[in-house]
N, C-alpha and C. Protein backbone atom coordinates (compact mmCIF):
# COMPACT_ATOMS: atom_id res chain seq x y z
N UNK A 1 -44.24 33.78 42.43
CA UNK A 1 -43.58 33.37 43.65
C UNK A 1 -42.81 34.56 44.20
N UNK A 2 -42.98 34.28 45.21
CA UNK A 2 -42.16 35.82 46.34
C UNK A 2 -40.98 35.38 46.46
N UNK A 3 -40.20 36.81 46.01
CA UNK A 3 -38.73 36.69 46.15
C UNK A 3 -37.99 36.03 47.62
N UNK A 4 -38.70 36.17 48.31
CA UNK A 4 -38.05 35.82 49.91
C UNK A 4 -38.68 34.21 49.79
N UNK A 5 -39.70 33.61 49.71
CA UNK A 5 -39.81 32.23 49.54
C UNK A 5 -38.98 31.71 48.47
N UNK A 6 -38.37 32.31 47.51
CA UNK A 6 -37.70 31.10 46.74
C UNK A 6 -36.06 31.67 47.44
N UNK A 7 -35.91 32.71 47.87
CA UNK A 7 -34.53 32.46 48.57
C UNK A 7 -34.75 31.51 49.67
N UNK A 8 -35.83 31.41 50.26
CA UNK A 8 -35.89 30.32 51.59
C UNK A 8 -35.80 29.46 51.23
N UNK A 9 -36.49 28.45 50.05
CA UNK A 9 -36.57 27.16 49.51
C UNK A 9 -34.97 26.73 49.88
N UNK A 10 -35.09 25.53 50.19
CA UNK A 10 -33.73 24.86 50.18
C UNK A 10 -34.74 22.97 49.35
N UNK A 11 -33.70 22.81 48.97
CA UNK A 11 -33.93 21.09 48.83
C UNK A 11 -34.23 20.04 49.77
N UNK A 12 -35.06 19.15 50.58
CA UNK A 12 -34.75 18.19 51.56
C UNK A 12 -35.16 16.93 50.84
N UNK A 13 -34.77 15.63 50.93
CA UNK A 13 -34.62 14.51 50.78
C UNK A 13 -35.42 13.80 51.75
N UNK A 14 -36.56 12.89 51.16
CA UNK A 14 -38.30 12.42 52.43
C UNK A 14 -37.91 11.21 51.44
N UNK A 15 -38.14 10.31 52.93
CA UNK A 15 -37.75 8.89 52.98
C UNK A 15 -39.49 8.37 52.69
N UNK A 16 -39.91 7.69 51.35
CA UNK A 16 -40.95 6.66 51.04
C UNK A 16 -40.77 5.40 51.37
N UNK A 17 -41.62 4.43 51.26
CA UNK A 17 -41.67 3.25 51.15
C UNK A 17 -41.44 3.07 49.53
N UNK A 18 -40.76 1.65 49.42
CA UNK A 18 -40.08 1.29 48.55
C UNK A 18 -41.36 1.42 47.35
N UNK A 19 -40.89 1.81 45.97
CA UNK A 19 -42.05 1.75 45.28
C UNK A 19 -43.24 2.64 45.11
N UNK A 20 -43.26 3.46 46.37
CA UNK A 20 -44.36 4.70 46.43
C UNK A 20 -43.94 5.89 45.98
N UNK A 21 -42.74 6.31 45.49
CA UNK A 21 -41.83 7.42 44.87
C UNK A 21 -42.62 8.34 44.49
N UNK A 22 -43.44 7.71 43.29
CA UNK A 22 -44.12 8.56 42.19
C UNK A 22 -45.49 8.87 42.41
N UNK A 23 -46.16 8.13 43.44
CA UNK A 23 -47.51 8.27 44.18
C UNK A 23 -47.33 9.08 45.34
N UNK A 24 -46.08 9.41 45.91
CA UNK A 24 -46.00 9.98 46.90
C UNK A 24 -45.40 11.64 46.32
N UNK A 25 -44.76 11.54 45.63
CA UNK A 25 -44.91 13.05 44.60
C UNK A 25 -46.21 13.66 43.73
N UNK A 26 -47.25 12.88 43.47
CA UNK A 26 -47.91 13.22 42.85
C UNK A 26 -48.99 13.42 43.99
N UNK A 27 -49.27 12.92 44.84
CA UNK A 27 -50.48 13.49 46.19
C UNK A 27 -49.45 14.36 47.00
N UNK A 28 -48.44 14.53 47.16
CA UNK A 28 -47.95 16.19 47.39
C UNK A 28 -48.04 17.15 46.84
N UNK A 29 -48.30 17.03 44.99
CA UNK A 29 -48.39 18.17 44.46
C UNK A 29 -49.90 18.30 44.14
N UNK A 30 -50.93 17.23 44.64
CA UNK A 30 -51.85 17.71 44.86
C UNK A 30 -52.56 18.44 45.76
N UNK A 31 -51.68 18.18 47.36
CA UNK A 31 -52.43 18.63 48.12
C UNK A 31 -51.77 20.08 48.02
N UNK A 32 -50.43 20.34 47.42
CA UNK A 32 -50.02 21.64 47.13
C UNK A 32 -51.21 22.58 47.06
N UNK A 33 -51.68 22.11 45.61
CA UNK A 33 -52.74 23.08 44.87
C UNK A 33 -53.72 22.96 45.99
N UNK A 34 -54.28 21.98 45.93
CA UNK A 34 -55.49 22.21 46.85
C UNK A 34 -55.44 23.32 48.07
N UNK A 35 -54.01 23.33 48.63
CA UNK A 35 -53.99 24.22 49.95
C UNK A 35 -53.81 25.43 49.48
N UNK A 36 -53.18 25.48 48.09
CA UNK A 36 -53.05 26.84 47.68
C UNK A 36 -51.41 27.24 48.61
N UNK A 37 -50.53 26.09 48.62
CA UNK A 37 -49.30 26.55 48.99
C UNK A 37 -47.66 26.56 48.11
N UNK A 38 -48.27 26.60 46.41
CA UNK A 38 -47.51 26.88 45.88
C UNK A 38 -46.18 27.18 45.85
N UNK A 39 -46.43 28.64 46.20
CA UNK A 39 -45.01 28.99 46.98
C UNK A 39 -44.46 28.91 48.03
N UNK A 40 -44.70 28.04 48.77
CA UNK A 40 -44.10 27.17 49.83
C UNK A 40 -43.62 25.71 49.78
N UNK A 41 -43.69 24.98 49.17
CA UNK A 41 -43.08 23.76 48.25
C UNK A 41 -43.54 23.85 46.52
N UNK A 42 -42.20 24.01 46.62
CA UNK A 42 -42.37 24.67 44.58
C UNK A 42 -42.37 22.93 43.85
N UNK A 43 -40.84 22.39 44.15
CA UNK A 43 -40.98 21.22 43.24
C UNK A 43 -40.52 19.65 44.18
N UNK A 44 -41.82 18.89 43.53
CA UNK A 44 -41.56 17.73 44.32
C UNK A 44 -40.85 16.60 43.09
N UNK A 45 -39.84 16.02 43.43
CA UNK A 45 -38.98 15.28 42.62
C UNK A 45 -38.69 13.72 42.41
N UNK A 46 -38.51 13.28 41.63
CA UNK A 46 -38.16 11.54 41.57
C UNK A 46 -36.60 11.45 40.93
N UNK A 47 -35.32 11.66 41.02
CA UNK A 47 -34.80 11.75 40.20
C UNK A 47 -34.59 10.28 39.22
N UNK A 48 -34.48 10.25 38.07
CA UNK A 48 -34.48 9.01 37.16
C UNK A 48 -32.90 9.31 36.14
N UNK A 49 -32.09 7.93 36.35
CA UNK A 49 -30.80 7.99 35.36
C UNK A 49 -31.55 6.83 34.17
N UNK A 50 -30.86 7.34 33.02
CA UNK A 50 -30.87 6.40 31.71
C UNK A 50 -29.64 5.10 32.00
N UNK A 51 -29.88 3.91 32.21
CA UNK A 51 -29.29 3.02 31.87
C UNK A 51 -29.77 2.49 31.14
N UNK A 52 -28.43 1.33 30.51
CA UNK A 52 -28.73 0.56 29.46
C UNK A 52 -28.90 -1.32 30.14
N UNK A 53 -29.52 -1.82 29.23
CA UNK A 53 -30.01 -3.22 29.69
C UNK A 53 -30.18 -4.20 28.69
N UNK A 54 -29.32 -5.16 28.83
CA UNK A 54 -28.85 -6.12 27.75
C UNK A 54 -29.94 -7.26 28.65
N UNK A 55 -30.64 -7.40 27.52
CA UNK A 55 -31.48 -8.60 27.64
C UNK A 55 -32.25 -9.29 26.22
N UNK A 56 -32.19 -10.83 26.18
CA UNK A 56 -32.60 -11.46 25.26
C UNK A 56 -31.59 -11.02 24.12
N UNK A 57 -30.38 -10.87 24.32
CA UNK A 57 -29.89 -10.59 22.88
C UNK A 57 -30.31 -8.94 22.53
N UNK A 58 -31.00 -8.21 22.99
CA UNK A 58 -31.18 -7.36 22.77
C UNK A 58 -30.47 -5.91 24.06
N UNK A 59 -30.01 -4.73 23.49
CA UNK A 59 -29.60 -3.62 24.34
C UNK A 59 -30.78 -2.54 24.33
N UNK A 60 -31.12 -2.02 25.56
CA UNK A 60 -32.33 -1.12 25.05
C UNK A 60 -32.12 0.04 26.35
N UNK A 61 -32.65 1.07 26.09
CA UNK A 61 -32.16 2.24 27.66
C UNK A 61 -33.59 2.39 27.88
N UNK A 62 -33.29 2.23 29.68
CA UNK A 62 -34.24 2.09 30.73
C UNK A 62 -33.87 2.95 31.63
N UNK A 63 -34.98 3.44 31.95
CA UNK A 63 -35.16 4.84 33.42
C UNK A 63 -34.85 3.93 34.30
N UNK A 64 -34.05 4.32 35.15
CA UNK A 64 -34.13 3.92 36.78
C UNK A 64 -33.86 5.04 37.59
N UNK A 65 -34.71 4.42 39.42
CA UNK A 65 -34.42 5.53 39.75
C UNK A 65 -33.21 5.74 40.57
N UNK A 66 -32.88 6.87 40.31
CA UNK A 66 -31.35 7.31 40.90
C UNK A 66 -31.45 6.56 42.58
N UNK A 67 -32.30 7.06 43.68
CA UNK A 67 -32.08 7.02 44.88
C UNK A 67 -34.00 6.33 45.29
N UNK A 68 -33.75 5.03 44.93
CA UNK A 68 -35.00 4.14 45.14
C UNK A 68 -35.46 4.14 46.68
N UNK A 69 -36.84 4.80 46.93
CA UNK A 69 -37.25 4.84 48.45
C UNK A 69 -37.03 6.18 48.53
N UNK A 70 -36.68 6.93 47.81
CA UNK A 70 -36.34 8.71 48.64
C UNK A 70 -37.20 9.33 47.20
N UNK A 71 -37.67 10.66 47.72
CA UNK A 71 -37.94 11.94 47.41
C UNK A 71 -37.35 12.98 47.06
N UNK A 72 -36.91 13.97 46.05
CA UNK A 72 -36.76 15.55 46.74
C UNK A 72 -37.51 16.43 47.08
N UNK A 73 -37.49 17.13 47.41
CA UNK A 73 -38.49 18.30 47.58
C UNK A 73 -37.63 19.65 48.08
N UNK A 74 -38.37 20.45 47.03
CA UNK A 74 -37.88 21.67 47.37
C UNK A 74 -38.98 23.01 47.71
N UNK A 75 -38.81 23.30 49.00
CA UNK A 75 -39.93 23.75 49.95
C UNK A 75 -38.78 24.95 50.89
N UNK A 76 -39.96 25.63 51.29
CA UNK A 76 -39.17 26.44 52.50
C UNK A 76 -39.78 25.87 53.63
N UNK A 77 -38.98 25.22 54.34
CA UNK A 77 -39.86 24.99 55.68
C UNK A 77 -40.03 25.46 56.56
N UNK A 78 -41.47 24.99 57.24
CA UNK A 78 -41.56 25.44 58.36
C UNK A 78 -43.29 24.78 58.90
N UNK A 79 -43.47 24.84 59.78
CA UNK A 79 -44.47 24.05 60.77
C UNK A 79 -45.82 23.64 59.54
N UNK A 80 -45.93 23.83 59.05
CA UNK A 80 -47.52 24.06 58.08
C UNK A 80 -46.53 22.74 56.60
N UNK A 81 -45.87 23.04 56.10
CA UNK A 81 -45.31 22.40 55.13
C UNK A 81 -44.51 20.90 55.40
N UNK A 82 -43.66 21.32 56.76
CA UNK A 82 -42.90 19.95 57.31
C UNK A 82 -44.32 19.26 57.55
N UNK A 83 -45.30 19.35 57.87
CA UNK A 83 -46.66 18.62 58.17
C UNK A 83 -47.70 17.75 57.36
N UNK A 84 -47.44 18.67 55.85
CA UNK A 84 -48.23 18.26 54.92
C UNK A 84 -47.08 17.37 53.95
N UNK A 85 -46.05 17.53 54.34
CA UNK A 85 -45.05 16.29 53.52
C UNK A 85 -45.12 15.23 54.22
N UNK A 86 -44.48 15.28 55.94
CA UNK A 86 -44.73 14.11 56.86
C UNK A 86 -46.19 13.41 57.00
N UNK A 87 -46.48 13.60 56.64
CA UNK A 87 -47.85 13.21 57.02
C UNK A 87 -48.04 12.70 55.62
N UNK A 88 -48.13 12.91 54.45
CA UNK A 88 -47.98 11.99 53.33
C UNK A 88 -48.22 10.54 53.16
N UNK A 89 -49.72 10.09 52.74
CA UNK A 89 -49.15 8.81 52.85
C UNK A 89 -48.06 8.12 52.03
N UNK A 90 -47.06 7.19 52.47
CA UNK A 90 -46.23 6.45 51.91
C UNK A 90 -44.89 7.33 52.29
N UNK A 91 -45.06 8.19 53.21
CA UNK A 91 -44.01 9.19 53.62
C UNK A 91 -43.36 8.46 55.10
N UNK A 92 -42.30 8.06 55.18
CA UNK A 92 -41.62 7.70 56.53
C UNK A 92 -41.09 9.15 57.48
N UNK A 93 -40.29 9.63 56.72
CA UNK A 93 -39.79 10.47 57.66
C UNK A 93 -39.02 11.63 56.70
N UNK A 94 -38.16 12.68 56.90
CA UNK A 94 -37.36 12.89 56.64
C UNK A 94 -36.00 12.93 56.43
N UNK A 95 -35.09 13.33 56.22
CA UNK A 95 -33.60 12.58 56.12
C UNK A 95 -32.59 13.57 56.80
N UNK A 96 -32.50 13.13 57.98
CA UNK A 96 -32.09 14.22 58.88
C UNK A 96 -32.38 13.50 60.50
N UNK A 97 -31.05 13.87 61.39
CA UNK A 97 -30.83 13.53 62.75
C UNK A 97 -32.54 13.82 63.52
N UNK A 98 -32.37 12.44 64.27
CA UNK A 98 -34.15 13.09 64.60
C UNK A 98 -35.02 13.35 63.97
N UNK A 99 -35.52 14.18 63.93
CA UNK A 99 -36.95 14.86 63.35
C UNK A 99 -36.51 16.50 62.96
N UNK A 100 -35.70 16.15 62.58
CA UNK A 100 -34.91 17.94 62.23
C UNK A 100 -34.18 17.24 60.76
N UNK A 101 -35.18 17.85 59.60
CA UNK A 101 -34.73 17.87 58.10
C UNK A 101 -33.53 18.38 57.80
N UNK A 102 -32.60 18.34 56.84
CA UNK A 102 -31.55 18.47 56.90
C UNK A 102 -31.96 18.85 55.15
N UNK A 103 -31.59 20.20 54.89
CA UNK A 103 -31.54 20.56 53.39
C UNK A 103 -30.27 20.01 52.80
N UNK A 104 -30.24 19.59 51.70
CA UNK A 104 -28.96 19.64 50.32
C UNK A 104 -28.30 20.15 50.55
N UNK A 105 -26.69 20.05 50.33
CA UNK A 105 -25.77 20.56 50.07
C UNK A 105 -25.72 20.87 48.96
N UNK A 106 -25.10 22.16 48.16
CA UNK A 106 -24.93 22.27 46.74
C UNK A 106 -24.17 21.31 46.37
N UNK A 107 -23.05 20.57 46.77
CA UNK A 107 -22.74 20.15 45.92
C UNK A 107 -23.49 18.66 46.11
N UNK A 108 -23.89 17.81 46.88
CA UNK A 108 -24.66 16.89 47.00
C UNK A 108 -25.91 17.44 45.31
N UNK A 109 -26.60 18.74 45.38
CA UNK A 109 -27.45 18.80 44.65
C UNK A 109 -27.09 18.84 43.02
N UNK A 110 -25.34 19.54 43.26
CA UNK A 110 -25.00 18.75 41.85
C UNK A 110 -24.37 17.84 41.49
N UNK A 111 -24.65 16.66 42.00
CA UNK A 111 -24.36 15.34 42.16
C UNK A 111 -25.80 14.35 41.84
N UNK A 112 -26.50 15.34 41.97
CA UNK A 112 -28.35 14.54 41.22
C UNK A 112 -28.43 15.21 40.20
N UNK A 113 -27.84 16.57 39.69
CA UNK A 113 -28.49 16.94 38.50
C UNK A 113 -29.26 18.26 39.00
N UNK A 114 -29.66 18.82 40.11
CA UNK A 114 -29.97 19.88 40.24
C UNK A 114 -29.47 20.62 40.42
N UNK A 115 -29.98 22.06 39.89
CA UNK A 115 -28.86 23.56 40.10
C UNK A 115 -29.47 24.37 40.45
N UNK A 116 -29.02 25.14 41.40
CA UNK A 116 -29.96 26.21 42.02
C UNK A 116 -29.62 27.46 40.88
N UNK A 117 -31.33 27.85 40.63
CA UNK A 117 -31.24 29.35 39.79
C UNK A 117 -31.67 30.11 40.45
N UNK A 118 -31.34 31.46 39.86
CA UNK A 118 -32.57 32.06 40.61
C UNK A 118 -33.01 33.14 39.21
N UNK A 119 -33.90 34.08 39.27
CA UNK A 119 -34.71 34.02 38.05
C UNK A 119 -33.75 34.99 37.74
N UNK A 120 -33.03 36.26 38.11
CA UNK A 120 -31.96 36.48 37.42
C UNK A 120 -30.97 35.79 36.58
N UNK A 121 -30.91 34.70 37.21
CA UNK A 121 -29.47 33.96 36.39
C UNK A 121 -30.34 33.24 34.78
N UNK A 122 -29.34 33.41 33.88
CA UNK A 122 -29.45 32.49 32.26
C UNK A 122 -28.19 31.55 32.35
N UNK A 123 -28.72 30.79 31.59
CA UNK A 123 -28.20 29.45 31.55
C UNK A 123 -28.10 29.56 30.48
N UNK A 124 -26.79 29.40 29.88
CA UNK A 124 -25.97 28.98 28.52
C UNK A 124 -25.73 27.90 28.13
N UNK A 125 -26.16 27.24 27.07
CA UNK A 125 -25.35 25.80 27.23
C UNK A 125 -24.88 26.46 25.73
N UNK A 126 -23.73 25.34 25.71
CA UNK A 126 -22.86 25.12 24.34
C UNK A 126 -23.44 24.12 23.16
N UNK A 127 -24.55 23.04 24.04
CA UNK A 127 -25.29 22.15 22.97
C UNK A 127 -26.83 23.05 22.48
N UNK A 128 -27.25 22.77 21.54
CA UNK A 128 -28.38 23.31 20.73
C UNK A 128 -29.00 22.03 19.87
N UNK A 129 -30.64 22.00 20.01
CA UNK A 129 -31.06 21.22 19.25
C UNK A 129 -30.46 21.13 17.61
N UNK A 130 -30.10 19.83 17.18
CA UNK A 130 -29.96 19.48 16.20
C UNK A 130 -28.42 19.65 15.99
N UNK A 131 -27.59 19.98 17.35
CA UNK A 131 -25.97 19.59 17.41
C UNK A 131 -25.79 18.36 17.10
N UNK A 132 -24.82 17.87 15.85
CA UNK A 132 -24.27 16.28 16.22
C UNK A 132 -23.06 16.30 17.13
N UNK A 133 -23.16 14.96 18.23
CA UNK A 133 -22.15 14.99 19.42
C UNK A 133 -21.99 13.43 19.35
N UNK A 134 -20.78 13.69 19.48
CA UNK A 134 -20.28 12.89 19.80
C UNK A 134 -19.92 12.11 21.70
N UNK A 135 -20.46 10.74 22.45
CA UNK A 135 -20.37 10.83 23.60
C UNK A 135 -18.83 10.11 24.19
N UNK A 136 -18.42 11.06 25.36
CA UNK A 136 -16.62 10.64 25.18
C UNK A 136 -16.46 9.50 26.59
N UNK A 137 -17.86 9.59 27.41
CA UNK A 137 -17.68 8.91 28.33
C UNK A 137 -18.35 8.41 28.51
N UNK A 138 -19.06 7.28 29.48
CA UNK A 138 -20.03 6.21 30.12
C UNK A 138 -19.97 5.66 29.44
N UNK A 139 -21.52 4.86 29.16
CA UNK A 139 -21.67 3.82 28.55
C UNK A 139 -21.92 3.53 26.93
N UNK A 140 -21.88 4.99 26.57
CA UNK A 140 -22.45 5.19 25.59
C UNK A 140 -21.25 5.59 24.80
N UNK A 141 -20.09 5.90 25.56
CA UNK A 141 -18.75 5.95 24.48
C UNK A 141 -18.61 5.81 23.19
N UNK A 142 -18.01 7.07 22.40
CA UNK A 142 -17.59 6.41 21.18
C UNK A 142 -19.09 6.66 20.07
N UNK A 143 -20.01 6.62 20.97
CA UNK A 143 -21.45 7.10 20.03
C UNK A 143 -21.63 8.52 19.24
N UNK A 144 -22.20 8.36 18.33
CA UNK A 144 -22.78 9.88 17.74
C UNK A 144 -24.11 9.84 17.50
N UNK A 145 -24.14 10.95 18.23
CA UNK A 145 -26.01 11.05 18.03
C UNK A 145 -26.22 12.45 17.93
N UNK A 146 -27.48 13.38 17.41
CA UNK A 146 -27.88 14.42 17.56
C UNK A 146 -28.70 14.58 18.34
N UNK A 147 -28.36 15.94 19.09
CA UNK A 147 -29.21 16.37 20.04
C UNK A 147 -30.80 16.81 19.79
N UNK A 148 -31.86 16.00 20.66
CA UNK A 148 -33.05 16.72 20.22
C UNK A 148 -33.64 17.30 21.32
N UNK A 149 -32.74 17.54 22.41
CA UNK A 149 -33.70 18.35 23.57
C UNK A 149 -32.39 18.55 24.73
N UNK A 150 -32.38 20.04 25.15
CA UNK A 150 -31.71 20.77 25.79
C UNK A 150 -32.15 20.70 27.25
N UNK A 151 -31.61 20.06 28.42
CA UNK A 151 -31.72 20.26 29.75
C UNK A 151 -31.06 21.33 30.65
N UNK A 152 -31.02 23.00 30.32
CA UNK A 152 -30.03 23.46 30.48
C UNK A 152 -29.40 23.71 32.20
N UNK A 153 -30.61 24.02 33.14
CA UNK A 153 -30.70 23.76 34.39
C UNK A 153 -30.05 22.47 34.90
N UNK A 154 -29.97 21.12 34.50
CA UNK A 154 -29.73 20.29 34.70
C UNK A 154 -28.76 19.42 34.25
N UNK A 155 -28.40 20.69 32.95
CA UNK A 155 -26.76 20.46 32.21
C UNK A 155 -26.72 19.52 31.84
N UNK A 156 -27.87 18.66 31.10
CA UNK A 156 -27.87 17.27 30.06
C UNK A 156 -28.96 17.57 28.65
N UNK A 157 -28.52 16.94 27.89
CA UNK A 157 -28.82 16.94 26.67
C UNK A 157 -29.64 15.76 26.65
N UNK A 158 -30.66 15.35 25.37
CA UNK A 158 -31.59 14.25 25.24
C UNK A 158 -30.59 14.26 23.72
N UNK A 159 -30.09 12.82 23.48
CA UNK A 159 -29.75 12.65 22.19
C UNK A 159 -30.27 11.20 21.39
N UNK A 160 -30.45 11.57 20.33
CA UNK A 160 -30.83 10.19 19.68
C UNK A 160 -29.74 9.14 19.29
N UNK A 161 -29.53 7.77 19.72
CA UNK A 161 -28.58 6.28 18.95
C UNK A 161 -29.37 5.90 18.83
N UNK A 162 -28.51 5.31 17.33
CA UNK A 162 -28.46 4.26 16.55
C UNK A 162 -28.70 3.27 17.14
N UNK A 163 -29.95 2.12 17.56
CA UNK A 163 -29.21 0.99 18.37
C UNK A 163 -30.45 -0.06 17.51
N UNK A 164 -29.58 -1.17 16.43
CA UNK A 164 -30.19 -2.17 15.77
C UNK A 164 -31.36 -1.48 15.16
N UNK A 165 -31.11 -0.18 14.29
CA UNK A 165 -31.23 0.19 13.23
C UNK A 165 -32.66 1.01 13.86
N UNK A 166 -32.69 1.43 14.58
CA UNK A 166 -33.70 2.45 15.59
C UNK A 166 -32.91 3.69 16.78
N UNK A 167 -33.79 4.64 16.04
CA UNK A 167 -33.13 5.81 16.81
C UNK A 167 -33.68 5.23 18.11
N UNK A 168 -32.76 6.14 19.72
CA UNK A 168 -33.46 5.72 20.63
C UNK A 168 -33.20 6.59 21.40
N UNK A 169 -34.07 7.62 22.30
CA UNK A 169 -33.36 8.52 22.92
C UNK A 169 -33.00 8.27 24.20
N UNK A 170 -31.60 9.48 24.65
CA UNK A 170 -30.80 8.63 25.45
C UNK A 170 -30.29 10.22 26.49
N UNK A 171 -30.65 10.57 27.91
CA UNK A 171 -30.51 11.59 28.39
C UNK A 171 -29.36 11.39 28.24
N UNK A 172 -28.13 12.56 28.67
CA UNK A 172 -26.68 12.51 28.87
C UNK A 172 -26.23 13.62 29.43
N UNK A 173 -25.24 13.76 30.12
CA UNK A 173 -24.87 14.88 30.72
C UNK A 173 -24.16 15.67 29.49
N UNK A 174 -24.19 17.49 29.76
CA UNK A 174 -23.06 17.64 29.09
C UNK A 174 -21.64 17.28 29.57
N UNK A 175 -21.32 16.77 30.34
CA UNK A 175 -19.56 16.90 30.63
C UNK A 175 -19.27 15.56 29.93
N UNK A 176 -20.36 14.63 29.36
CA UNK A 176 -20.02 12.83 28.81
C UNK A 176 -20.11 13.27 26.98
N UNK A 177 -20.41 15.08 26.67
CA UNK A 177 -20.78 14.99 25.09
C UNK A 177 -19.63 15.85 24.62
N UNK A 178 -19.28 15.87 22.99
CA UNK A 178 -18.72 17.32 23.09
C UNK A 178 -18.53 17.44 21.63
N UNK A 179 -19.17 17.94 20.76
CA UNK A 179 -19.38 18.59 19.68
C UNK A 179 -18.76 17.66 18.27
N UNK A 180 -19.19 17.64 17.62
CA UNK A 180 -18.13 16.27 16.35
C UNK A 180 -17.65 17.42 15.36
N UNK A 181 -16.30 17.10 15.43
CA UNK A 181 -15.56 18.46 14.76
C UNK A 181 -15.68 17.95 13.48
């Protein structure tokens, strides 16, 4: 990817029909390849949070999606790309006054979990596979689990609970974990 297209990329937010989320990301990143425009929409997105769901007597963690009916996409736009997203089937519109897309705010983007890199920058985290952590906030309070997978871009950890005698894995941010002294 060319240094000047991923400084152009910004994030925009494309309004689906309810339910088409994941069909409507996956025939964008087909017609990507097919056009051979790679580096002109890099990543098309669904974002998904871990909740938990008490049913039948039983607690179990379930994907949902963060922002049901919307997209991300991160593209540089311009006449050739705004075309092949709008035009999408199961694509309404974009999210923006009129017909004029409106990119992410950083901090809106770290408010989903995305972080802008760029291939200079490293990402440090303080968690490492096979950390035991303890979680100090949400729903999961008060838990200890070990980490088995590092999100470092996205600053969450995958950890395994205990729940009715089955590990179960459970995404988490780092700012909800923090090390069991």
């Amino acid at each position: 990817m060319s240094e000047a297209a991923e400084t152009e990329a910004k994030w925009y937010v494309v309004h689906t029909y309810s339910g088409y989320e994941n069909k409507v990301r996956n025939t964008i990143m087909q017609t990507v390849q097919n056009r051979g425009i790679e580096d002109l929409i890099l990543e098309v997105a669904v974002p998904l949070e871990i909740d938990t769901e008490y049913k039948d007597g039983q607690t179990k963690a379930v994907e949902r999606k963060m922002l049901p009916g919307y997209v991300l996409v991160h593209m540089v736009m311009n006449d050739d790309t705004w075309y092949v997203v709008r035009n999408t089937r199961g694509v309404t519109g974009f999210v923006g006054p009129g017909s004029k897309p409106v990119p992410l705010t950083e901090a809106e983007m770290k408010n989903l979990g995305i972080k802008e890199t760029k291939k200079s920058d490293t990402i440090v985290s303080e968690f490492e596979v096979g950390d035991t952590v303890q979680v100090i906030a949400g729903a999961w309070k008060g838990t200890v689990g070990i980490v088995k997978a590092v999100n470092a871009p996205k600053e969450s950890a995958t950890i395994t609970v205990d729940m009715f005698g089955r590990e179960t894995p459970v995404e988490i941010s780092f700012s909800e974990i923090q090390h069991l002294a």
